[in-house]
PDB file of N, CA and C in Angstrom:
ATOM      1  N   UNK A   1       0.823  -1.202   0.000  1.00  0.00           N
ATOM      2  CA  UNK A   1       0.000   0.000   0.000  1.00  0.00           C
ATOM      3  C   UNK A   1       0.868   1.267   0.000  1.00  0.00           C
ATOM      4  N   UNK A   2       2.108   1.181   0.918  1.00  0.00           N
ATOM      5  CA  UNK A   2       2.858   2.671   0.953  1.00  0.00           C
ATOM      6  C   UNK A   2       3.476   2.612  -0.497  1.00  0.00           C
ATOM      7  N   UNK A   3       3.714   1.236  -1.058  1.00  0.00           N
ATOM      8  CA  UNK A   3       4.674   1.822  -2.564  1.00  0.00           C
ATOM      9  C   UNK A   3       3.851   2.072  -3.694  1.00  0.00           C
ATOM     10  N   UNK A   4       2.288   1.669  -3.476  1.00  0.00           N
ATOM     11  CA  UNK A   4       1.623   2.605  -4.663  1.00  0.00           C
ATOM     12  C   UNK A   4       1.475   4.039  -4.017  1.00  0.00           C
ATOM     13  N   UNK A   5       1.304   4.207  -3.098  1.00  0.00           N
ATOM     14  CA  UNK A   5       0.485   4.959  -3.047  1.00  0.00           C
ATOM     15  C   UNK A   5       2.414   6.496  -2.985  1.00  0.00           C
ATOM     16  N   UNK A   6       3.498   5.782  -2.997  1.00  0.00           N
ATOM     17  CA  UNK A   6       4.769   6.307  -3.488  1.00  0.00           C
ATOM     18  C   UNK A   6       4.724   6.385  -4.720  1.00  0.00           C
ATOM     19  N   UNK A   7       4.667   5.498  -5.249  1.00  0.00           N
ATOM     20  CA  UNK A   7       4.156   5.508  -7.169  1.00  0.00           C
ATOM     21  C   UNK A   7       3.361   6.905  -7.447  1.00  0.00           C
ATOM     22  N   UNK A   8       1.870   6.486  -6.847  1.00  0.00           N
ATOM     23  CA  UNK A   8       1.145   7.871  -7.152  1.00  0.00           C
ATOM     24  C   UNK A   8       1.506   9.518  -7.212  1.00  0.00           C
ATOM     25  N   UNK A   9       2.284   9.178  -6.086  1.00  0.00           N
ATOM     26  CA  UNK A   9       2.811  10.797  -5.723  1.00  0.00           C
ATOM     27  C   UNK A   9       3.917  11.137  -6.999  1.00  0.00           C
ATOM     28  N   UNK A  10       4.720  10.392  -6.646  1.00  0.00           N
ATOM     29  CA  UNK A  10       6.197  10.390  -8.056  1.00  0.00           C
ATOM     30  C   UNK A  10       5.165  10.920  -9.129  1.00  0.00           C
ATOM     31  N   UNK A  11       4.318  10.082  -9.649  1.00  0.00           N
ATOM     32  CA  UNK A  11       3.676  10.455 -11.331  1.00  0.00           C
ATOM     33  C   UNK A  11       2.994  11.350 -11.017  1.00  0.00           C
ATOM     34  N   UNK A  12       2.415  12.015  -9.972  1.00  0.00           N
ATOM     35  CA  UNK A  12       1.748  13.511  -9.650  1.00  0.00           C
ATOM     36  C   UNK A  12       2.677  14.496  -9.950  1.00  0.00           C
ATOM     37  N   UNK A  13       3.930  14.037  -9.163  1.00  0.00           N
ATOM     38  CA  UNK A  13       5.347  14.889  -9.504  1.00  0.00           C
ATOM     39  C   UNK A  13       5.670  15.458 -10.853  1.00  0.00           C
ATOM     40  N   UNK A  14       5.732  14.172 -11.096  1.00  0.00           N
ATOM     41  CA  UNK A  14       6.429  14.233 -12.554  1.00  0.00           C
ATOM     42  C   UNK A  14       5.217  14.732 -13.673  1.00  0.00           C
ATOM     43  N   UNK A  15       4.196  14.362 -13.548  1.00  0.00           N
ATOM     44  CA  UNK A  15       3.135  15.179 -14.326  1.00  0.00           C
ATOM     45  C   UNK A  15       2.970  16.750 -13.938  1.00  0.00           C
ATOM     46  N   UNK A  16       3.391  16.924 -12.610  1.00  0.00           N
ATOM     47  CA  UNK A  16       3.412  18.634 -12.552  1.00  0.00           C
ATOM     48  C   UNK A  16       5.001  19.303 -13.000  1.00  0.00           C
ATOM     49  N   UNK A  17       5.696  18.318 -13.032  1.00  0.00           N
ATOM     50  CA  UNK A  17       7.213  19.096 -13.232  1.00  0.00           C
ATOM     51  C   UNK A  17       6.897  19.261 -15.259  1.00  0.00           C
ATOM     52  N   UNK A  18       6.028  18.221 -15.704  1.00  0.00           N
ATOM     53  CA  UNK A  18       6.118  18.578 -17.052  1.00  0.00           C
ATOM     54  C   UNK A  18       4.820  19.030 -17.573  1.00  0.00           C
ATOM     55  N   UNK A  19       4.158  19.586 -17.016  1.00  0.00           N
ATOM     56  CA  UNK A  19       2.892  20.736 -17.170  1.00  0.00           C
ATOM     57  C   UNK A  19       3.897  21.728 -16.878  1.00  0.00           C
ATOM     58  N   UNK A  20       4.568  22.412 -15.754  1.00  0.00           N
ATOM     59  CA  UNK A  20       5.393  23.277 -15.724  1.00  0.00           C
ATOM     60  C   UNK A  20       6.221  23.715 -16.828  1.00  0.00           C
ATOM     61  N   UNK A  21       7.101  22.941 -17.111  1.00  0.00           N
ATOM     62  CA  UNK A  21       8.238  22.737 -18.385  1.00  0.00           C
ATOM     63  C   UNK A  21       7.771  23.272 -19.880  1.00  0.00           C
ATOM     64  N   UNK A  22       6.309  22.243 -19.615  1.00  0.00           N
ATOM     65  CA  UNK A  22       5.415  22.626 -21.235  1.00  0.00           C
ATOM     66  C   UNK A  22       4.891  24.456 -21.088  1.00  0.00           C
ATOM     67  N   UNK A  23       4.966  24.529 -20.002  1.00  0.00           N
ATOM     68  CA  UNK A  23       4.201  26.431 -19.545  1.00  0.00           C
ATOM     69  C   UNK A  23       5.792  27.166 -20.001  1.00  0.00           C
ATOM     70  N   UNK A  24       6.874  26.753 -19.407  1.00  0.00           N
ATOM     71  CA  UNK A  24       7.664  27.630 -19.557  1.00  0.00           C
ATOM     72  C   UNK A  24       8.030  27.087 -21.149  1.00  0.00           C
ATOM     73  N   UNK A  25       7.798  26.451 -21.645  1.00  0.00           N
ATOM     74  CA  UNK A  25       8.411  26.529 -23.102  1.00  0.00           C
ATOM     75  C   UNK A  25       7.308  26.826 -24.280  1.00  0.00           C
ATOM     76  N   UNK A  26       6.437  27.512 -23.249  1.00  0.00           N
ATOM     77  CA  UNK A  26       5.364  28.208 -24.219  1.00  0.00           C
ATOM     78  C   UNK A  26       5.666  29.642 -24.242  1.00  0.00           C
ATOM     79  N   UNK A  27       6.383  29.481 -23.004  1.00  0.00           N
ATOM     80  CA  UNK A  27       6.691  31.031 -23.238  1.00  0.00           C
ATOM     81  C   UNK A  27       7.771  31.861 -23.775  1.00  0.00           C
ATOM     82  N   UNK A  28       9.145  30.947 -23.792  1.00  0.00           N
ATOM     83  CA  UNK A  28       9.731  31.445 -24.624  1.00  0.00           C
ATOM     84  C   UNK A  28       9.610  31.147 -25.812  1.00  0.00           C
ATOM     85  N   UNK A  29       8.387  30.346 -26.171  1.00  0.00           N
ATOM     86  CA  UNK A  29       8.232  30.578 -27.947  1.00  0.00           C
ATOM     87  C   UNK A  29       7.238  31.471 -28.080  1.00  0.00           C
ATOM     88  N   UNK A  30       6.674  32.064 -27.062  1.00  0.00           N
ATOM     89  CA  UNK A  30       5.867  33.544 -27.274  1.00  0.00           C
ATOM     90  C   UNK A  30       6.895  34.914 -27.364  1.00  0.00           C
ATOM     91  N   UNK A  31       7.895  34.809 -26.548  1.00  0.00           N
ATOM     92  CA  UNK A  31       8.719  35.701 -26.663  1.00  0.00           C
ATOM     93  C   UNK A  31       9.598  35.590 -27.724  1.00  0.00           C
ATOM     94  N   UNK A  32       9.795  34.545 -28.453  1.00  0.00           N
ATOM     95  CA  UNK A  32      10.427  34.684 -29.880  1.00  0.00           C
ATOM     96  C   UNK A  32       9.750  34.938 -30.907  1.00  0.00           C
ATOM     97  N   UNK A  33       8.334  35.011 -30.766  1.00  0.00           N
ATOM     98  CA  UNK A  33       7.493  35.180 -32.089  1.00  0.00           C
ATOM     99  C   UNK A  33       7.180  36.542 -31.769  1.00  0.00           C
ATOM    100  N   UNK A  34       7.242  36.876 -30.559  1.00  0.00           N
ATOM    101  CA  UNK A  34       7.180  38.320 -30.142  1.00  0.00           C
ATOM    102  C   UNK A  34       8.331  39.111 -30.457  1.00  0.00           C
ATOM    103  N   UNK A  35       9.525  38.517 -30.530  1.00  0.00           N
ATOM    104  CA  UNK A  35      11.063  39.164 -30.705  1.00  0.00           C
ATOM    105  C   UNK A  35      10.676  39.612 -32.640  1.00  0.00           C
ATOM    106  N   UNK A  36      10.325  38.244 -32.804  1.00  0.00           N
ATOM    107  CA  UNK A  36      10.424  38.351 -34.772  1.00  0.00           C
ATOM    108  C   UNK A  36       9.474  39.528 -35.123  1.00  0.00           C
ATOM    109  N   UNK A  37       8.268  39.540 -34.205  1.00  0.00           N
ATOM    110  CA  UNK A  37       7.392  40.674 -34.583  1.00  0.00           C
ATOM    111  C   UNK A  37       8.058  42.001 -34.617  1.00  0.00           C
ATOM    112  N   UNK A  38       8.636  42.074 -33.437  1.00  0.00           N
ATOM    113  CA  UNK A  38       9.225  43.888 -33.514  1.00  0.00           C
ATOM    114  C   UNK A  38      10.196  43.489 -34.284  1.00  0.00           C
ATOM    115  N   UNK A  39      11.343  42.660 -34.230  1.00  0.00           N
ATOM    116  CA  UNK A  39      12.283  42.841 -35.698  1.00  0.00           C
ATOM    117  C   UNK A  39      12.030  43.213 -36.745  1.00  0.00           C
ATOM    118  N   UNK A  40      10.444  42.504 -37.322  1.00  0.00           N
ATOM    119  CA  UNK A  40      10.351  43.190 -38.744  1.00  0.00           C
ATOM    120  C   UNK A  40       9.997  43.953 -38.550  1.00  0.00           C
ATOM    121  N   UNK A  41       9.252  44.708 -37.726  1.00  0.00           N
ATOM    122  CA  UNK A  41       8.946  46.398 -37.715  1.00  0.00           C
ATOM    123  C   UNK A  41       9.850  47.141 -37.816  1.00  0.00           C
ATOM    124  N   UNK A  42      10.747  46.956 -36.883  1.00  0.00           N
ATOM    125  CA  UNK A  42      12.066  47.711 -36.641  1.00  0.00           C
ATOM    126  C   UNK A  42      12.699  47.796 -37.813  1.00  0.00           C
ATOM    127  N   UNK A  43      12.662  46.757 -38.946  1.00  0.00           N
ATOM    128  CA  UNK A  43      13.380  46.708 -40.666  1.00  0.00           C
ATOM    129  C   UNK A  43      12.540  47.255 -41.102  1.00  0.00           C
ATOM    130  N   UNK A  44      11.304  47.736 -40.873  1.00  0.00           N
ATOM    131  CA  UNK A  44      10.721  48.286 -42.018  1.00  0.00           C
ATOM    132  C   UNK A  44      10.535  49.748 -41.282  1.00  0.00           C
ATOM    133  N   UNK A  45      10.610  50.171 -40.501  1.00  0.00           N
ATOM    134  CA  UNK A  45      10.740  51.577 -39.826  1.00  0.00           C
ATOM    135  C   UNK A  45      12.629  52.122 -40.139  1.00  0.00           C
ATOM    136  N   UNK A  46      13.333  51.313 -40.267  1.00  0.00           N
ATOM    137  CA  UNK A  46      14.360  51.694 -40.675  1.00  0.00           C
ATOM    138  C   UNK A  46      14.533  51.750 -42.089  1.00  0.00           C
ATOM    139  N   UNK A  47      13.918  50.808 -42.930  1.00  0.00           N
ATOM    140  CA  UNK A  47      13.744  51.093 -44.124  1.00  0.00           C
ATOM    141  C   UNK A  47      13.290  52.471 -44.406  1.00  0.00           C
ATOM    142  N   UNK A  48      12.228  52.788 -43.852  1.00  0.00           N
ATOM    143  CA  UNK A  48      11.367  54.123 -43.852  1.00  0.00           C
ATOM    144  C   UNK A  48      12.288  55.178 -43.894  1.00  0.00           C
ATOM    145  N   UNK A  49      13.104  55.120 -42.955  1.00  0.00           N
ATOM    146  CA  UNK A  49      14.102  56.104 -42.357  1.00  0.00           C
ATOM    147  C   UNK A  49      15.247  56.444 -43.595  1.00  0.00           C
ATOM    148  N   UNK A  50      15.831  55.342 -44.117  1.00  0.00           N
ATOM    149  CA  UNK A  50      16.410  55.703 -45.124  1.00  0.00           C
ATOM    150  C   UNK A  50      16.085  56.150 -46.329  1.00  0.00           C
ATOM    151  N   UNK A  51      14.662  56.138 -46.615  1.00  0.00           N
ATOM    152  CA  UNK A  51      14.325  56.930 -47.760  1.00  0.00           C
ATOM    153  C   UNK A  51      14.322  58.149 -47.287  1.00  0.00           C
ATOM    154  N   UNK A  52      14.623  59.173 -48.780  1.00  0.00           N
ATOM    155  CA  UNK A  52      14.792  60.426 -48.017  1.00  0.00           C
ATOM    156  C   UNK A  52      13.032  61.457 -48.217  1.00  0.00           C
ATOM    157  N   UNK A  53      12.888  61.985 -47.381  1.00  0.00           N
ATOM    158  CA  UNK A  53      11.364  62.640 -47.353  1.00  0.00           C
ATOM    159  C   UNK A  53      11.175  62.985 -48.415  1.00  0.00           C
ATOM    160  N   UNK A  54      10.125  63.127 -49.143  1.00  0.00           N
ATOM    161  CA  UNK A  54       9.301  63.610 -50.366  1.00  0.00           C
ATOM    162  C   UNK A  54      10.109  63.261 -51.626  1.00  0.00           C
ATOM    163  N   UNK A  55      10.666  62.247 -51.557  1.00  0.00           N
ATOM    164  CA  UNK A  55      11.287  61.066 -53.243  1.00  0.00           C
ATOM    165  C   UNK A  55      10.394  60.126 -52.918  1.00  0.00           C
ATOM    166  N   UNK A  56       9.628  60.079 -54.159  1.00  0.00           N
ATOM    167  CA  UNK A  56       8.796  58.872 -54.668  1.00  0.00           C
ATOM    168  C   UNK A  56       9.690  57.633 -54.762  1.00  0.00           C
ATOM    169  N   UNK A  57       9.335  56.653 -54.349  1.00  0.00           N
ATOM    170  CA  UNK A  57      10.258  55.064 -55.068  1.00  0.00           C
ATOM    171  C   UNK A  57      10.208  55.237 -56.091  1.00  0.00           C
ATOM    172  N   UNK A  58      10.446  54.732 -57.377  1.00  0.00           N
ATOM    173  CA  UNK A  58      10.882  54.292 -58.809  1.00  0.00           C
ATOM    174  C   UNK A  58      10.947  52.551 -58.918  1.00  0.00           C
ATOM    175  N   UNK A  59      10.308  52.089 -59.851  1.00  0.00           N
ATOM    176  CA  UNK A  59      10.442  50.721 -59.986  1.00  0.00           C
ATOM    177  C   UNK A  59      10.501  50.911 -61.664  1.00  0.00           C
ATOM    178  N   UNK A  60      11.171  50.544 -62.288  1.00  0.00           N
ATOM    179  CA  UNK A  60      11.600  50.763 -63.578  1.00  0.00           C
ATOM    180  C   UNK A  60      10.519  51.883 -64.343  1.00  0.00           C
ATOM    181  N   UNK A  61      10.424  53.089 -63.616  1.00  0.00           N
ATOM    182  CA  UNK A  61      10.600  54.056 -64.419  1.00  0.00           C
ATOM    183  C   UNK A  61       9.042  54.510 -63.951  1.00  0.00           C
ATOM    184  N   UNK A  62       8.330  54.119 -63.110  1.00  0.00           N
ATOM    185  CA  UNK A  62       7.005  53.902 -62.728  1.00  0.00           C
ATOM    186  C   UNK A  62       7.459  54.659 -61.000  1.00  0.00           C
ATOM    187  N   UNK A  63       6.871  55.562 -60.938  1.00  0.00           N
ATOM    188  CA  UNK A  63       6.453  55.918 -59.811  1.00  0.00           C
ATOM    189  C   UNK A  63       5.479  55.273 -58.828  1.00  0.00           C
ATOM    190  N   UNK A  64       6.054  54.970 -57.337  1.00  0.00           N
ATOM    191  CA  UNK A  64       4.914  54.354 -56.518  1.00  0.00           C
ATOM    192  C   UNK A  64       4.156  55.102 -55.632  1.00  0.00           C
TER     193      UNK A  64
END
């Protein structure tokens, strides 16, 4: 009776140590899809930046 009921606890354990594990590795793949989000902003706000104010783009000869 004490070694199931040792069994039980262990796999309670171990089912909360990897509910935990699965939480924290949700979150740093939220914070990397969150990182990629502002990266491309940040490339396209710097893109922005290097055009110079009031020049149209040009794509072979076509104004955008």
């Amino acid at each position: 009776m004490v070694s199931v009921t040792c069994t039980i606890h262990s796999c309670s354990q171990v089912r909360f140590f990897l509910m935990a594990l699965l939480l924290v590795l949700q979150q740093i793949e939220y914070a990397f899809l969150h990182l990629r989000t502002l990266e491309k902003e940040f490339s396209l706000t710097e893109l922005s930046k290097l055009q110079p104010a009031g020049m149209a783009e040009q794509k072979n000869g076509v104004i955008l």
